[in-house]
Protein backbone atom coordinates (compact mmCIF):
# COMPACT_ATOMS: atom_id res chain seq x y z
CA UNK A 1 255.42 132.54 -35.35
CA UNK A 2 254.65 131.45 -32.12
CA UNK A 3 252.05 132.22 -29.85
CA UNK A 4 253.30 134.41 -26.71
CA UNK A 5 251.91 132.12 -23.47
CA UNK A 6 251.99 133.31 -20.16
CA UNK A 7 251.78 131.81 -17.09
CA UNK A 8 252.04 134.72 -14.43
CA UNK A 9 253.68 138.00 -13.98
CA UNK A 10 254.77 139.96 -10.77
CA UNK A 11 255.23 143.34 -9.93
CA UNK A 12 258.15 143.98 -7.27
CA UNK A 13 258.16 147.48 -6.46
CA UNK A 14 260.80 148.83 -3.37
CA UNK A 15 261.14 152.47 -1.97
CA UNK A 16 264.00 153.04 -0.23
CA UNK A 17 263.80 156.12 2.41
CA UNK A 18 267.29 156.28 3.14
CA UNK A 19 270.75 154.14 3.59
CA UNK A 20 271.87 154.93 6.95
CA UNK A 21 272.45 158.22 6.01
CA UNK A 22 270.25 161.18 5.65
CA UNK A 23 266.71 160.54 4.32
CA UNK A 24 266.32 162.36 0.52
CA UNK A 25 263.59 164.61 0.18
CA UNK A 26 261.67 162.17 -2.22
CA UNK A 27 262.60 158.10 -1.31
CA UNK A 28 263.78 156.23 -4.25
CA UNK A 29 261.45 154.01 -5.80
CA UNK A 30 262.64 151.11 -7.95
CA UNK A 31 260.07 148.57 -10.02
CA UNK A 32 260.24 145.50 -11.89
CA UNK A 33 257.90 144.03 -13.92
CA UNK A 34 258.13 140.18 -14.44
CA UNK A 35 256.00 137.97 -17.33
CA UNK A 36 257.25 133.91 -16.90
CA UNK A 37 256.62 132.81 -20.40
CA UNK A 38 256.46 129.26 -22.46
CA UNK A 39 260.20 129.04 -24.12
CA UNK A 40 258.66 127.75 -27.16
CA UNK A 41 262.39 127.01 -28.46
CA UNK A 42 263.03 125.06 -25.60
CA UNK A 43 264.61 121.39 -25.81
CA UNK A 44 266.22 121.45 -29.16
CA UNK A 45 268.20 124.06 -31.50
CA UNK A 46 265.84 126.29 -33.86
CA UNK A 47 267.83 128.56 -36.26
CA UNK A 48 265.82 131.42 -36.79
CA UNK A 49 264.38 132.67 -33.51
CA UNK A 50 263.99 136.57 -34.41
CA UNK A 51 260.57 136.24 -35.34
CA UNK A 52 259.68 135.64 -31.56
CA UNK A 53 261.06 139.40 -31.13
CA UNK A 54 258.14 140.81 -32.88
CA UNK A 55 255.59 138.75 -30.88
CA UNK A 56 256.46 140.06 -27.48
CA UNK A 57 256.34 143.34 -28.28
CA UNK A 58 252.93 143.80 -26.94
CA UNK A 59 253.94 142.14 -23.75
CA UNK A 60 256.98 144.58 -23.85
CA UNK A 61 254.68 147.53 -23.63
CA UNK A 62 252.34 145.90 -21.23
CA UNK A 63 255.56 145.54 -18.57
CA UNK A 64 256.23 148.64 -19.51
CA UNK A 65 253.63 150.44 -18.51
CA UNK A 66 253.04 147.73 -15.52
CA UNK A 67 256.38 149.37 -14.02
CA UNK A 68 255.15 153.02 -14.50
CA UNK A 69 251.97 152.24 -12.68
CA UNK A 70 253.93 150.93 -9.98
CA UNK A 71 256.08 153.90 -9.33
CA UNK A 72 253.57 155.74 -9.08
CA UNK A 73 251.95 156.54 -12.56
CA UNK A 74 253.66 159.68 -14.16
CA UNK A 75 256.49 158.15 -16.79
CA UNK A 76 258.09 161.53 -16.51
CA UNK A 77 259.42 160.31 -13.19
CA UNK A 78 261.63 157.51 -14.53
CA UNK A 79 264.82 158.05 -14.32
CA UNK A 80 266.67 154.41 -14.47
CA UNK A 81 266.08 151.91 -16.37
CA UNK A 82 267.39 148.02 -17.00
CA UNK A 83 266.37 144.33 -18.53
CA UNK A 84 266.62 141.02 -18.20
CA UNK A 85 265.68 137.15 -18.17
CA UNK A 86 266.11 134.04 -16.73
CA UNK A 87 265.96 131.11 -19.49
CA UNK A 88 265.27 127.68 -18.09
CA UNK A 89 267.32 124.75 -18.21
CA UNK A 90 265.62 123.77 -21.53
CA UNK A 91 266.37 126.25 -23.20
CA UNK A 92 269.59 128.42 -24.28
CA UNK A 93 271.04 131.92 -23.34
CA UNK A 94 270.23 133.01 -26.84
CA UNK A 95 266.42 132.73 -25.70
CA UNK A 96 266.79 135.24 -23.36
CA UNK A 97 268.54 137.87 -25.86
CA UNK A 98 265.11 137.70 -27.58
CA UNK A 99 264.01 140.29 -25.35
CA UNK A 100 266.56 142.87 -26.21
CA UNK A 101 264.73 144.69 -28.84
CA UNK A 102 261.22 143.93 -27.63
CA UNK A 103 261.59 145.02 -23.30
CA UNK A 104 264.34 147.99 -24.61
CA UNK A 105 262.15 149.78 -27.28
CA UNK A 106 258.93 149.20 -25.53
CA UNK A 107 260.28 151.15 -22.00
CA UNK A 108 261.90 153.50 -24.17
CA UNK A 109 258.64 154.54 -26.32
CA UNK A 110 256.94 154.97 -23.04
CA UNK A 111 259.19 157.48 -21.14
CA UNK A 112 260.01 160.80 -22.78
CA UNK A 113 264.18 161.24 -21.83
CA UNK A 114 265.38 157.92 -23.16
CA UNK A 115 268.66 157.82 -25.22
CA UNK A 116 270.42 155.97 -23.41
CA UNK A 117 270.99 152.19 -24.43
CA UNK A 118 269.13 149.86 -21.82
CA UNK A 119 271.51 147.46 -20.34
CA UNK A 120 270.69 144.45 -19.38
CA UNK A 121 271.79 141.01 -18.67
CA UNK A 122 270.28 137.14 -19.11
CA UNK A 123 271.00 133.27 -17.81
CA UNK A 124 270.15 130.08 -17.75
CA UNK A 125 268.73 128.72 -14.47
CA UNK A 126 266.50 126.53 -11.95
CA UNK A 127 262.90 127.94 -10.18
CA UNK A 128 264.05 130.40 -8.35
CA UNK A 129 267.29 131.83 -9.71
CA UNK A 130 267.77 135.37 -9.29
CA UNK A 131 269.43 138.05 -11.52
CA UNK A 132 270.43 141.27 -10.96
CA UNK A 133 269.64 143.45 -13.44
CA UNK A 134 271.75 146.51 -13.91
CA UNK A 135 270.46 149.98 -13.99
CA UNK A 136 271.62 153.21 -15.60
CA UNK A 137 270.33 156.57 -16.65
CA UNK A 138 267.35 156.59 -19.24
CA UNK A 139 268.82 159.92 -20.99
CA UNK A 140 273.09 159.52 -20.52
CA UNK A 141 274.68 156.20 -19.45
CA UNK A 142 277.44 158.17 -17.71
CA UNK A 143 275.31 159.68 -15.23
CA UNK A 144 277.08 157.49 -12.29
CA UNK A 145 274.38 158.34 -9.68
CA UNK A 146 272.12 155.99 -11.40
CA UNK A 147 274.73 152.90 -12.15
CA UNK A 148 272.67 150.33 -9.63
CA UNK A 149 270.67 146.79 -9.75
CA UNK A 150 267.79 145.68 -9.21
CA UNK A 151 267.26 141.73 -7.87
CA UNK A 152 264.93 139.84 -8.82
CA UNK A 153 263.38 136.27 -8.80
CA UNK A 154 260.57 134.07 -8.92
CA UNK A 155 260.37 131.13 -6.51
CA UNK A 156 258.12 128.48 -9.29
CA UNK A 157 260.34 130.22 -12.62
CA UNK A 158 261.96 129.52 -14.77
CA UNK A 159 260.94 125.91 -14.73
CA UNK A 160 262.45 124.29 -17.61
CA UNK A 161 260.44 125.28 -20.53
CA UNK A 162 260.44 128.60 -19.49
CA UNK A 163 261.33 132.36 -19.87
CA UNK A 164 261.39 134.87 -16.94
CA UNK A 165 261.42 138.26 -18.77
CA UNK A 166 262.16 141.62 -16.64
CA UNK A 167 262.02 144.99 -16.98
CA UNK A 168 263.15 147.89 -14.35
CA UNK A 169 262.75 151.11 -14.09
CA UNK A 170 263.59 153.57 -11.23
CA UNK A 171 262.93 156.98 -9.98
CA UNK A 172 266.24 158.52 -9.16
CA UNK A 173 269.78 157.10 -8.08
CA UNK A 174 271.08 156.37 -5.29
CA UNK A 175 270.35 157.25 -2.56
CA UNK A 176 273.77 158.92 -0.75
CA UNK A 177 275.73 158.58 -4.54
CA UNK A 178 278.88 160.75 -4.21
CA UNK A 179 281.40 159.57 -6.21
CA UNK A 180 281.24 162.90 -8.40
CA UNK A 181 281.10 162.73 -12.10
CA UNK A 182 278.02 163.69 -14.67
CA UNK A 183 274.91 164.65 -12.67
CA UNK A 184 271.88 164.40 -13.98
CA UNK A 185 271.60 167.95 -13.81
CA UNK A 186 274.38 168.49 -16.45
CA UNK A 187 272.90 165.75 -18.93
CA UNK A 188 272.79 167.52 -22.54
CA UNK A 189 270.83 164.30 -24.27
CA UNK A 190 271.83 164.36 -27.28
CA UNK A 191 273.90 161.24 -27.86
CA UNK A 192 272.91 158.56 -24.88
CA UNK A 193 276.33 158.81 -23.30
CA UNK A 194 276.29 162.49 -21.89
């Protein structure tokens, strides 16, 4: 298998105090975690690429725990949570689907309410493409408050031979959400959804 290589990573962290609206009582903070990795599958077609999976799993929980740090510390605060990458021009979007199992798992084993799937999105691009990676719940992906995205970017990554891998999490939703729906008040856990 191949060897995980970094070349950087970045914290982003924002807190947003209010929207034009009324100020919440706590801001909302939002953090992403960024590693810009070798694509070691870059310039050519490999047919079994799950093996990579189980090398970035320690990197998973590194980001992981890079984004709780950045919000602040306690885990029991996240709320949202999302994933992504940006695959350079070398390589393919199946690259980026790599970190699926590895950035998912790893931010759900280190927050406690986490049935809810992790969504999460990928492309292929130049140094300095962004992404927006969505955002939901971490317990019920129905809670609409917390249906947001999170840019991000690195002005030097992807180059061509490699990976930008991201991982959000948040601290609440919205700030002025009111569209109605299922609060996270009224989550029950049990199956992701509600």
């Amino acid at each position: 298998m191949p060897e995980v290589r970094i070349r950087k990573t970045l914290v982003q962290v924002e807190t947003i105090f209010h929207e034009g609206g009324p100020a919440p009582e706590v801001p909302q903070k939002r953090a992403a975690a960024m590693a810009v990795i070798e694509n070691p599958y870059a310039g050519g077609y490999t047919d079994d690429i799950q093996p990579f999976m189980k090398d970035l799993e320690p990197l998973g929980a590194e980001m992981a725990q890079m984004c709780i740090d950045a919000l602040g510390g306690d885990a029991e605060a996240v709320e949202g949570y999302g994933k992504g990458a940006i695959v350079g021009v070398n390589g393919e979007i199946e690259h980026g689907a790599l970190w699926h199992v590895p950035g998912g798992y790893a931010m759900r084993d280190a927050i406690a309410a986490s049935k809810a799937i992790v969504p999460s999105t990928k492309k292929v691009g130049a140094a300095g493409t962004r992404l927006d990676v969505p955002v939901t719940h971490t317990n019920a992906s129905y809670v609409r408050t917390h249906y947001d995205a999170v840019e991000v970017g690195v002005p030097d990554a992807p180059r061509p031979n490699e990976i930008v891998l991201v991982l959000v999490m948040t601290t609440a939703g919205r700030v002025h959400a009111r569209i109605g729906g299922l609060t996270k008040d009224k989550v029950k856990g049990e199956d992701g959804l509600r």
